[in-house]
N, C-alpha and C. Protein backbone atom coordinates (compact mmCIF):
# COMPACT_ATOMS: atom_id res chain seq x y z
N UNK A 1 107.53 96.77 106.65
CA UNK A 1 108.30 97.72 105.87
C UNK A 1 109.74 97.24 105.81
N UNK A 2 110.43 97.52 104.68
CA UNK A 2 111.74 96.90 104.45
C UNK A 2 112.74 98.07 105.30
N UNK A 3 113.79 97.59 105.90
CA UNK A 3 114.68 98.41 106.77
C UNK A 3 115.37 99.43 106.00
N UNK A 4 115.06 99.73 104.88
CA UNK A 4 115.37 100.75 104.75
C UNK A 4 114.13 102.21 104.55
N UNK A 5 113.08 101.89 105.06
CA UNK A 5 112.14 102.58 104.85
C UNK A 5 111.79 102.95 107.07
N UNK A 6 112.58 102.29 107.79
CA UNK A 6 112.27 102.49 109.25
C UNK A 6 112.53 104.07 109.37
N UNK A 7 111.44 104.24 110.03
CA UNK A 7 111.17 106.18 110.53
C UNK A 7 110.85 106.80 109.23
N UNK A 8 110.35 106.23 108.52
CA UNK A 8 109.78 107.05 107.19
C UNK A 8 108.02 106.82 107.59
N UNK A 9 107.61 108.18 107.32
CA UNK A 9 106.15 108.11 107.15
C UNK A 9 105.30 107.47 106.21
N UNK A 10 104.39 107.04 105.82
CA UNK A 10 103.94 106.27 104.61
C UNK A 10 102.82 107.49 104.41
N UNK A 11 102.45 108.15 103.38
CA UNK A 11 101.60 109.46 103.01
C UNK A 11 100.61 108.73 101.86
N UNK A 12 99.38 108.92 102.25
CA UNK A 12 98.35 107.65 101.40
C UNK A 12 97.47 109.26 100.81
N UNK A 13 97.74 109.56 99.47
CA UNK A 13 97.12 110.50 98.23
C UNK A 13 96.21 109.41 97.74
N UNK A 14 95.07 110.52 96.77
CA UNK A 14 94.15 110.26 96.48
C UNK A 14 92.98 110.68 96.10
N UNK A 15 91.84 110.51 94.92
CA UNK A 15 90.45 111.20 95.31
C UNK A 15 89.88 110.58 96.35
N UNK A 16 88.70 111.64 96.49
CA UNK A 16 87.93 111.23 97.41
C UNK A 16 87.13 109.73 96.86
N UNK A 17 86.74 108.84 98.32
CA UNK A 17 86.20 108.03 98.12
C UNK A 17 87.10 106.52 97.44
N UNK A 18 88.24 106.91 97.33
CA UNK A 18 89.51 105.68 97.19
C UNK A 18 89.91 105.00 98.03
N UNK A 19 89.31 105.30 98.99
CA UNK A 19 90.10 104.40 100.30
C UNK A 19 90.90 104.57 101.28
N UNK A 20 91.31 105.78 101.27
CA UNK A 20 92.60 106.56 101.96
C UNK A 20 92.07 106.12 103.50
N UNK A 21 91.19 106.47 104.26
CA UNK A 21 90.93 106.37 105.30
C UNK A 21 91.01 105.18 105.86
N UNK A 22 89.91 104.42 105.36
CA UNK A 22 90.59 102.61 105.58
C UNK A 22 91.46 102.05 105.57
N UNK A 23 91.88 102.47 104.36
CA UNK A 23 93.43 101.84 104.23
C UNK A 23 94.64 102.65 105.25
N UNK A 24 94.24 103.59 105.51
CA UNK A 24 95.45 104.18 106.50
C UNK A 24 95.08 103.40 108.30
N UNK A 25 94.14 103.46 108.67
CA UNK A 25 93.89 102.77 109.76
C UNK A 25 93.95 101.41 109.71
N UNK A 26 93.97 100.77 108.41
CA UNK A 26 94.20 99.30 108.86
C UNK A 26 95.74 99.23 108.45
N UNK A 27 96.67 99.60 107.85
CA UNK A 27 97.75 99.80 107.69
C UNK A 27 98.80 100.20 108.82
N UNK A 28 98.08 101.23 109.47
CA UNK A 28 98.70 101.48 110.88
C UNK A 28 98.27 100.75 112.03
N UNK A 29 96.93 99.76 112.03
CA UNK A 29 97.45 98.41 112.92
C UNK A 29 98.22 97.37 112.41
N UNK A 30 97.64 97.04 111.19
CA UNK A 30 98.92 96.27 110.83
C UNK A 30 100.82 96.14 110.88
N UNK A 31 101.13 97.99 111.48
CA UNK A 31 102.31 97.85 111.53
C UNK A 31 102.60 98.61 112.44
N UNK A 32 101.50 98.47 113.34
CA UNK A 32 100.99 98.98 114.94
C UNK A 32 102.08 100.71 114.96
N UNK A 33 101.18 101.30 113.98
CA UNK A 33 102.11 102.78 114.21
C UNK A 33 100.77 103.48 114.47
N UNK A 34 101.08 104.72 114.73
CA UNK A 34 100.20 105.98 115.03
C UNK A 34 99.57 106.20 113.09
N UNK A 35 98.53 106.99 113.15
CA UNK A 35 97.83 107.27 112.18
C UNK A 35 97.32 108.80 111.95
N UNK A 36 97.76 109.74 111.39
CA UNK A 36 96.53 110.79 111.02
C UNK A 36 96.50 110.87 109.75
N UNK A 37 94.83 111.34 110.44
CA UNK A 37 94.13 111.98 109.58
C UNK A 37 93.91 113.38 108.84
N UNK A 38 94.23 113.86 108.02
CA UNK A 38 94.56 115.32 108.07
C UNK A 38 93.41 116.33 108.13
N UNK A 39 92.35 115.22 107.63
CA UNK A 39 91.26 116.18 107.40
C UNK A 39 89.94 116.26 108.87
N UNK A 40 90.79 114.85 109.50
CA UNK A 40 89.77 114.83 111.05
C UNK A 40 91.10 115.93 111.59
N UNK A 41 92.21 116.20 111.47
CA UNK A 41 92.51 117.31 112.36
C UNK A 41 92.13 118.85 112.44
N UNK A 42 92.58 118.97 111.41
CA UNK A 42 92.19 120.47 110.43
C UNK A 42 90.88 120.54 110.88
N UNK A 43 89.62 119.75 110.90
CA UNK A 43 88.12 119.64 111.44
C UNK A 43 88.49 119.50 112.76
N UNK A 44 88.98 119.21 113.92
CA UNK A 44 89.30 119.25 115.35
C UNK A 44 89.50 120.50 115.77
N UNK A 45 90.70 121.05 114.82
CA UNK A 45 91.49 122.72 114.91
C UNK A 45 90.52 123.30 114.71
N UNK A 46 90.00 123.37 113.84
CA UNK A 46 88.57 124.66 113.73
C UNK A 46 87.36 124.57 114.12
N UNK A 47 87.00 123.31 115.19
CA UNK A 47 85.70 123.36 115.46
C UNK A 47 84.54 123.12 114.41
N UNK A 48 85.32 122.70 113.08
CA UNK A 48 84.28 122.42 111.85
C UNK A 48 84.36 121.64 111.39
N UNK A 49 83.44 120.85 110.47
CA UNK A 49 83.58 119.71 109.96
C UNK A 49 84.22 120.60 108.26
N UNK A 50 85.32 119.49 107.21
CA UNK A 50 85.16 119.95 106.29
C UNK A 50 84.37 120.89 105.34
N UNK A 51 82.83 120.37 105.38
CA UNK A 51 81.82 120.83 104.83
C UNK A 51 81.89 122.25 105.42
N UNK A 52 81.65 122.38 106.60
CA UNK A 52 81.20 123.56 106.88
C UNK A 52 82.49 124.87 106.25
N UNK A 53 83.58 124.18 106.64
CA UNK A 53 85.07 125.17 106.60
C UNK A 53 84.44 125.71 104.77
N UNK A 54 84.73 124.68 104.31
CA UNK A 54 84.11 125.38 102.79
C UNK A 54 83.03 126.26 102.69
N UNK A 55 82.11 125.69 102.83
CA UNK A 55 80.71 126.81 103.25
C UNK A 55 81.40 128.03 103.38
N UNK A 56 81.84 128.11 104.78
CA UNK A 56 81.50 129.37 105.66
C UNK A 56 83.20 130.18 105.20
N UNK A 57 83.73 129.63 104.56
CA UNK A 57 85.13 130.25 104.27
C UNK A 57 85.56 129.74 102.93
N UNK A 58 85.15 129.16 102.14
CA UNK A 58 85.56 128.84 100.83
C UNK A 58 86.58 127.48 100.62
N UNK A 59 86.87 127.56 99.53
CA UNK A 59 88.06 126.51 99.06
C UNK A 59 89.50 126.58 99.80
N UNK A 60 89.91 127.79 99.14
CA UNK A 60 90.97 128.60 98.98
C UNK A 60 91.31 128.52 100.74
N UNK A 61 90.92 129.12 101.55
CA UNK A 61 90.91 128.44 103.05
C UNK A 61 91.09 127.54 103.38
N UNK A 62 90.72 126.54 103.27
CA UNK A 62 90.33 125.28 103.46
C UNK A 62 92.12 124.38 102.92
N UNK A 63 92.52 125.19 101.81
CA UNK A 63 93.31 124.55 100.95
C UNK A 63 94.79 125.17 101.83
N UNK A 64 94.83 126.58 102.50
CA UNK A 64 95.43 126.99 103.32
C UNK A 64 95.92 126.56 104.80
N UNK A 65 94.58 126.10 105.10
CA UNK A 65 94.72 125.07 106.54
C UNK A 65 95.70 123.81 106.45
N UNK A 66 95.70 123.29 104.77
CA UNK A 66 96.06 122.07 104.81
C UNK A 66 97.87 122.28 104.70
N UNK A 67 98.28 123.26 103.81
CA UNK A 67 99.58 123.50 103.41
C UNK A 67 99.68 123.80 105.55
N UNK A 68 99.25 124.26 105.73
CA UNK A 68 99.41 124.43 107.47
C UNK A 68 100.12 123.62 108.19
N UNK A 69 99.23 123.03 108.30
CA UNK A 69 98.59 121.43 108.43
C UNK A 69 100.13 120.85 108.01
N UNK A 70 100.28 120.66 106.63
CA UNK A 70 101.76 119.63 106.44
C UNK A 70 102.57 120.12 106.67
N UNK A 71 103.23 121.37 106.66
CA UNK A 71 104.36 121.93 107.72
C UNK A 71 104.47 121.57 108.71
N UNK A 72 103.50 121.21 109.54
CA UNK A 72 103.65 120.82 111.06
C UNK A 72 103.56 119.20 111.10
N UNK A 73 104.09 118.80 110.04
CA UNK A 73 104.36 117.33 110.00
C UNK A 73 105.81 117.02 109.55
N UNK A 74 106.54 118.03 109.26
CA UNK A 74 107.56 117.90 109.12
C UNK A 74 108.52 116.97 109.74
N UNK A 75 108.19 116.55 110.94
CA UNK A 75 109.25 116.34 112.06
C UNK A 75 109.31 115.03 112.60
N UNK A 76 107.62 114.66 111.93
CA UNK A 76 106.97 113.30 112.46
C UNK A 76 107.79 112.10 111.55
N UNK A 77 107.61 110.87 112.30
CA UNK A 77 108.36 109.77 111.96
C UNK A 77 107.67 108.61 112.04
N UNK A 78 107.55 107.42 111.52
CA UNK A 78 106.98 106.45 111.84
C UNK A 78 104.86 106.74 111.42
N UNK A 79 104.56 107.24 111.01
CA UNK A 79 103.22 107.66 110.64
C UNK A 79 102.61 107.26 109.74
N UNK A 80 101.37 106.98 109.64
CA UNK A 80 100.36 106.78 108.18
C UNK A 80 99.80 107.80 108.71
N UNK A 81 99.83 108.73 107.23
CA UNK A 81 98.95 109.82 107.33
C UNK A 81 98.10 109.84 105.94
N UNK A 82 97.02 109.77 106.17
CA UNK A 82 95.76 110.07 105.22
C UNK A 82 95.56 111.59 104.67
N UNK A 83 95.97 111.75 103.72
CA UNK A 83 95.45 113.37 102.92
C UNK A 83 94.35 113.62 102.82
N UNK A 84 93.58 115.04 102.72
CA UNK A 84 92.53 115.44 101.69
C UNK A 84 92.71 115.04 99.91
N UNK A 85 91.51 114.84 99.52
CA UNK A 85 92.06 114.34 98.12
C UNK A 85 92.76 115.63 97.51
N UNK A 86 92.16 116.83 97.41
CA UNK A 86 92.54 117.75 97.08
C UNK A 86 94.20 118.36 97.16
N UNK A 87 95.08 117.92 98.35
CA UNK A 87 96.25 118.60 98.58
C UNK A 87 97.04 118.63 97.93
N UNK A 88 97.04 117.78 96.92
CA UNK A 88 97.73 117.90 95.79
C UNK A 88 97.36 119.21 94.43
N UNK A 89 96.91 120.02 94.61
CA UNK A 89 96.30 120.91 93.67
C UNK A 89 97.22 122.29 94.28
N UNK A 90 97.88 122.18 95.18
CA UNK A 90 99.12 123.45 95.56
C UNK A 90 100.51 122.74 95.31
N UNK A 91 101.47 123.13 94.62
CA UNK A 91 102.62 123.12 94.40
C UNK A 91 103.53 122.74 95.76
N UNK A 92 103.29 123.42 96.60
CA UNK A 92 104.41 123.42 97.89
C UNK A 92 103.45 122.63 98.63
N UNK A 93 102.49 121.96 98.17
CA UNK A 93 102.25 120.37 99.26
C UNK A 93 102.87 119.61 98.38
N UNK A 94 102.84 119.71 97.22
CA UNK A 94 103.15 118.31 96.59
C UNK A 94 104.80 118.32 97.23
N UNK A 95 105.79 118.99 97.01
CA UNK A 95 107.21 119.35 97.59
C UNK A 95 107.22 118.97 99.08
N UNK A 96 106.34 119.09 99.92
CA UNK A 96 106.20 118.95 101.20
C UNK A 96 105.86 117.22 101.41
N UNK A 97 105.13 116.66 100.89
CA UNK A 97 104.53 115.75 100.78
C UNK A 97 105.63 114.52 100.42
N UNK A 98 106.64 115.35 99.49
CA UNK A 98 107.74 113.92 99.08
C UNK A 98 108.89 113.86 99.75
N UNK A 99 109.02 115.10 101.01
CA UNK A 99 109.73 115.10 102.08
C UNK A 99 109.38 114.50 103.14
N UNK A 100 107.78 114.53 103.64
CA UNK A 100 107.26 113.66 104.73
C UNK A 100 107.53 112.66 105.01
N UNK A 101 107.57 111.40 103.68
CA UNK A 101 107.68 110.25 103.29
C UNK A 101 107.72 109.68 102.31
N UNK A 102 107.25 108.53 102.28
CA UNK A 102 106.78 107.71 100.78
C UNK A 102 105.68 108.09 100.66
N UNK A 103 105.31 108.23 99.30
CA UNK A 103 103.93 108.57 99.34
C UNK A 103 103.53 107.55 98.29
N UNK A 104 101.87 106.91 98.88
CA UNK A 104 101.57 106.16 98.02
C UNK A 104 99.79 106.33 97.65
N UNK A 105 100.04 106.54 96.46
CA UNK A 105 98.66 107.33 95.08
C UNK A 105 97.69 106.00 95.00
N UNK A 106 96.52 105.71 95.72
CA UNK A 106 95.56 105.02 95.82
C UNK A 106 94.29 105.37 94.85
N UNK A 107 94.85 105.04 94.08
CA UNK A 107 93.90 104.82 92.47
C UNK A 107 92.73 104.37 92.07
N UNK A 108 91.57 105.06 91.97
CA UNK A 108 90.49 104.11 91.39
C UNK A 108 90.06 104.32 90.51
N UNK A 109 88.88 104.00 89.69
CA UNK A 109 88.61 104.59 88.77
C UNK A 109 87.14 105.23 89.55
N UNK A 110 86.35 105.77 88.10
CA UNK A 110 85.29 106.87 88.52
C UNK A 110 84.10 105.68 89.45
N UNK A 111 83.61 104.62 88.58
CA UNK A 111 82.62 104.16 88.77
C UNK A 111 83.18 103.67 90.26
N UNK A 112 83.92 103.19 90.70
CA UNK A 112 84.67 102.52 91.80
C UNK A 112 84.46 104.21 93.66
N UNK A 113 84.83 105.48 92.95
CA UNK A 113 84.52 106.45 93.83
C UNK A 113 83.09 106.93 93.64
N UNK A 114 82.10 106.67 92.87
CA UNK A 114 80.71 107.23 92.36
C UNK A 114 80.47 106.04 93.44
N UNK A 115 80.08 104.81 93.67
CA UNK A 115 80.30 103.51 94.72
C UNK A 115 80.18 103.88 95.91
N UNK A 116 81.61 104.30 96.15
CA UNK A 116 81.49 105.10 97.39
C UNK A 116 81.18 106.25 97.60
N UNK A 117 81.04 107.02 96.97
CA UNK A 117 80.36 108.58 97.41
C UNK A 117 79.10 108.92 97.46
N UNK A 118 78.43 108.49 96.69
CA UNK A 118 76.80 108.59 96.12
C UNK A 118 76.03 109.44 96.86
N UNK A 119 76.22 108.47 98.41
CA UNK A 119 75.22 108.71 99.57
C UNK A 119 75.79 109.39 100.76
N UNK A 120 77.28 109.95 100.02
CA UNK A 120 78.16 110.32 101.51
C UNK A 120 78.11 111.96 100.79
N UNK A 121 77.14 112.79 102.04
CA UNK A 121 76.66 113.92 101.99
C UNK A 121 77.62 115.12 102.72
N UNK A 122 78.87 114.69 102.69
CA UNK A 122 80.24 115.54 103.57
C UNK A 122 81.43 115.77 102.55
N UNK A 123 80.49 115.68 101.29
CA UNK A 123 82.18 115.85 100.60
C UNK A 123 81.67 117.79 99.83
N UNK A 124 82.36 118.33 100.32
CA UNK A 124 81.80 119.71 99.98
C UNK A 124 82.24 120.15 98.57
N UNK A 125 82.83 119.22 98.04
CA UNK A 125 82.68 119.97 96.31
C UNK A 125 81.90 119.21 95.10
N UNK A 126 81.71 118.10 95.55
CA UNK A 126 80.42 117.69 95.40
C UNK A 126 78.70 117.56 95.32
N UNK A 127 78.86 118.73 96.94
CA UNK A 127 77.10 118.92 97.08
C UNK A 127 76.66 119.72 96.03
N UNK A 128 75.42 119.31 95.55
CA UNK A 128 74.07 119.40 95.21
C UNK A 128 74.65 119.84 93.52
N UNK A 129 75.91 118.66 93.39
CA UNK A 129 76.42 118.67 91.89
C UNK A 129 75.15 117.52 91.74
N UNK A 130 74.66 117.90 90.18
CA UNK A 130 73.26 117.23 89.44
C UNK A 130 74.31 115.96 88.98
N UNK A 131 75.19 116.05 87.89
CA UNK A 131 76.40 115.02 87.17
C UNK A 131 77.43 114.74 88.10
N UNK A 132 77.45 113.54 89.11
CA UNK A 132 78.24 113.54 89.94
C UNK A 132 79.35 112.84 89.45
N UNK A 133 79.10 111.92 88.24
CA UNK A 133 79.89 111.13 87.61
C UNK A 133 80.27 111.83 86.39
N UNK A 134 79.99 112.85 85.89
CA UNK A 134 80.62 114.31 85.22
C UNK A 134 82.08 114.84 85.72
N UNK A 135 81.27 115.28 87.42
CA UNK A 135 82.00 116.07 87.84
C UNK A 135 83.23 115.33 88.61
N UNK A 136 83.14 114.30 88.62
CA UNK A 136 84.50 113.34 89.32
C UNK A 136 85.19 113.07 88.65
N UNK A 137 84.99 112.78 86.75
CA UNK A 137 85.71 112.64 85.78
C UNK A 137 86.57 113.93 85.31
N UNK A 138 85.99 115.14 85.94
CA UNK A 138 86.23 116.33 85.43
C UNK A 138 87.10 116.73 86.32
N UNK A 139 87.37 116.58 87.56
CA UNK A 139 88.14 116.24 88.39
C UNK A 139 89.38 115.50 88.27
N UNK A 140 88.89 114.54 88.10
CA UNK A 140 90.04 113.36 88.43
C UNK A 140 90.86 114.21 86.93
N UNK A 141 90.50 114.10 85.60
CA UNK A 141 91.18 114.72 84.89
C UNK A 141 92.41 115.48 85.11
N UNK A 142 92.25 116.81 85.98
CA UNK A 142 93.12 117.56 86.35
C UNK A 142 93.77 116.98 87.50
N UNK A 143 93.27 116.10 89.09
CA UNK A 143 93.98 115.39 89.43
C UNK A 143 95.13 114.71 89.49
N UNK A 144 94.80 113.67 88.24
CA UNK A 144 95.15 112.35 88.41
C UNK A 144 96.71 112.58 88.36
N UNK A 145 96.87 113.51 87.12
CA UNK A 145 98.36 113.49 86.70
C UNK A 145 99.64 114.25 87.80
N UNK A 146 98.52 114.72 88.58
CA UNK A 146 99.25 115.77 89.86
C UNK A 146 99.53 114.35 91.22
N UNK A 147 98.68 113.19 91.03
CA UNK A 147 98.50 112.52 91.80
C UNK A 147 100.15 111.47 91.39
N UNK A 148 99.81 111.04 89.98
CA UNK A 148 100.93 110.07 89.67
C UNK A 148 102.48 110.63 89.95
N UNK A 149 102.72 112.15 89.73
CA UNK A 149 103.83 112.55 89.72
C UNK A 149 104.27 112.81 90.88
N UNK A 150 103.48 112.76 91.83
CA UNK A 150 103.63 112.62 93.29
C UNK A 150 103.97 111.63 94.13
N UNK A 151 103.72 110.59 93.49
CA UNK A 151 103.75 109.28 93.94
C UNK A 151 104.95 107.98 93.90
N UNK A 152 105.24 107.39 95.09
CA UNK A 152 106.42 106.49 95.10
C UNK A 152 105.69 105.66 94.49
N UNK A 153 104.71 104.93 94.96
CA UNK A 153 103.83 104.27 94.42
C UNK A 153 102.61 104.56 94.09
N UNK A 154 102.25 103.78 93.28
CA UNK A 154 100.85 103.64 92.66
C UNK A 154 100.37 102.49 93.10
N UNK A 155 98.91 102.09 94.14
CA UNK A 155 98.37 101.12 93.96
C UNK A 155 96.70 101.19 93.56
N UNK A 156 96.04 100.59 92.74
CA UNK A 156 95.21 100.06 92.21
C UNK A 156 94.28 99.99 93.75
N UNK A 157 92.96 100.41 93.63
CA UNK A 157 91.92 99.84 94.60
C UNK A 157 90.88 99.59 93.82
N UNK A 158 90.64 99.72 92.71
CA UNK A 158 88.78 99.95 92.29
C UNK A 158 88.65 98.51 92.79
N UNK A 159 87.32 98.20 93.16
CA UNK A 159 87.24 96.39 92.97
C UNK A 159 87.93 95.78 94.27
N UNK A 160 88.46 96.37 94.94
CA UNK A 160 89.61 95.16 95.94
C UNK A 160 89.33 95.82 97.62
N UNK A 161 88.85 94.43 98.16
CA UNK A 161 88.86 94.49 99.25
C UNK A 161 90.42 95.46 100.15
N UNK A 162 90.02 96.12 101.17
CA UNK A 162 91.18 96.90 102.05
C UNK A 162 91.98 96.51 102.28
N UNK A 163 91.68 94.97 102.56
CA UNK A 163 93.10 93.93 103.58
C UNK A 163 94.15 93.62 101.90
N UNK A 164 93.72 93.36 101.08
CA UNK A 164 94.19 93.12 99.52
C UNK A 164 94.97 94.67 99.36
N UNK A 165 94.53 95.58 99.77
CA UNK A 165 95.13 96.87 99.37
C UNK A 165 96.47 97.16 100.31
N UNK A 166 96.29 96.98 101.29
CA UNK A 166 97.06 96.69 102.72
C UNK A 166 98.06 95.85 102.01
N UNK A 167 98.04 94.77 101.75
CA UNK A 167 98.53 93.56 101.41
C UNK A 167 99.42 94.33 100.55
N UNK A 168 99.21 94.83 99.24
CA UNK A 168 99.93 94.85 98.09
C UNK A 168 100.89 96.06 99.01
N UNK A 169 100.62 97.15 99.34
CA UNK A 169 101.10 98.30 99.95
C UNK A 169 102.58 97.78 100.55
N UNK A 170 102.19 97.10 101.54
CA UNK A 170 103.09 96.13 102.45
C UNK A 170 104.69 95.25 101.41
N UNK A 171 103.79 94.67 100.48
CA UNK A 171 104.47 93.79 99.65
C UNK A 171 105.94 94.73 99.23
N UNK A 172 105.43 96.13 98.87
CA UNK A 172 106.27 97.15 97.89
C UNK A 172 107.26 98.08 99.07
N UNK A 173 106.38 97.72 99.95
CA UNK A 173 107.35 99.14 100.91
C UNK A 173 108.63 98.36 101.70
């Protein structure tokens, strides 16, 4: 990271299935810092996995935990923190989010998250959707533009190995 970015958090946005997770753990050995996850905490705090929090309490909950959740990150320094794809869909995360740190919008396209999601049975707004490549386009739609305006950067993943994603990340910060 360039010295003027020391004690800034790096905040990795995104849909699901872009990479956020990988890329935040290999990013934070690469620049040997601490790492969270927001959505393995929020699942720690409640004894639930994502899936279930939706189930058994809805969206709207779920979306509450997280605005939570980034308040109490206020303070932190030096961090890669991985979002829910979703946190961007409340107003006062996105505001919260460009105070944390830099934030950088890990981009793919549909066919690139359909790839990775297909067979991954934990994404709860997804289950037992028939058009999964419908409903990610229909998504990302309202997304994307909440994603770009959020973002210090934009990097590109469809297609590209993690360490390449790492790489470019690194190059810009």
């Amino acid at each position: 990271m360039n010295e003027g970015n020391k004690g800034e958090n790096i905040v990795l946005i995104g849909f699901m299935g872009c990479g956020k997770t990988s890329v935040t753990k290999e990013l934070a050995k690469r620049l040997n810092l601490n790492f969270i996850d927001m959505d393995e905490k929020i699942e720690k705090a409640e004894g639930k996995t994502v899936s279930e929090i939706f189930r058994d309490h809805g969206e709207a909950y779920f979306r509450e935990l997280e605005t939570t959740y980034l308040k109490s990150l206020k303070d932190q320094k030096n961090k890669i923190i991985s979002t829910g794809g979703g946190v961007i869909l409340r107003e006062e995360n996105i505001e919260m989010l460009k105070k944390i740190g830099v934030v950088v919008f890990l981009q793919a396209d549909v066919a690139h998250i359909l790839k990775n999601i297909k067979d991954d049975h934990k994404r709860p707004l997804l289950q037992e959707e028939q058009d999964l490549e419908g409903k990610i386009s229909s998504m990302l739609e309202i997304r994307e533009p909440l994603y770009l305006s959020t973002a210090n950067v934009i990097i590109q993943t469809s297609g590209k190995p993690i360490k390449s994603i790492v790489d470019e990340i690194l190059a810009i910060l």
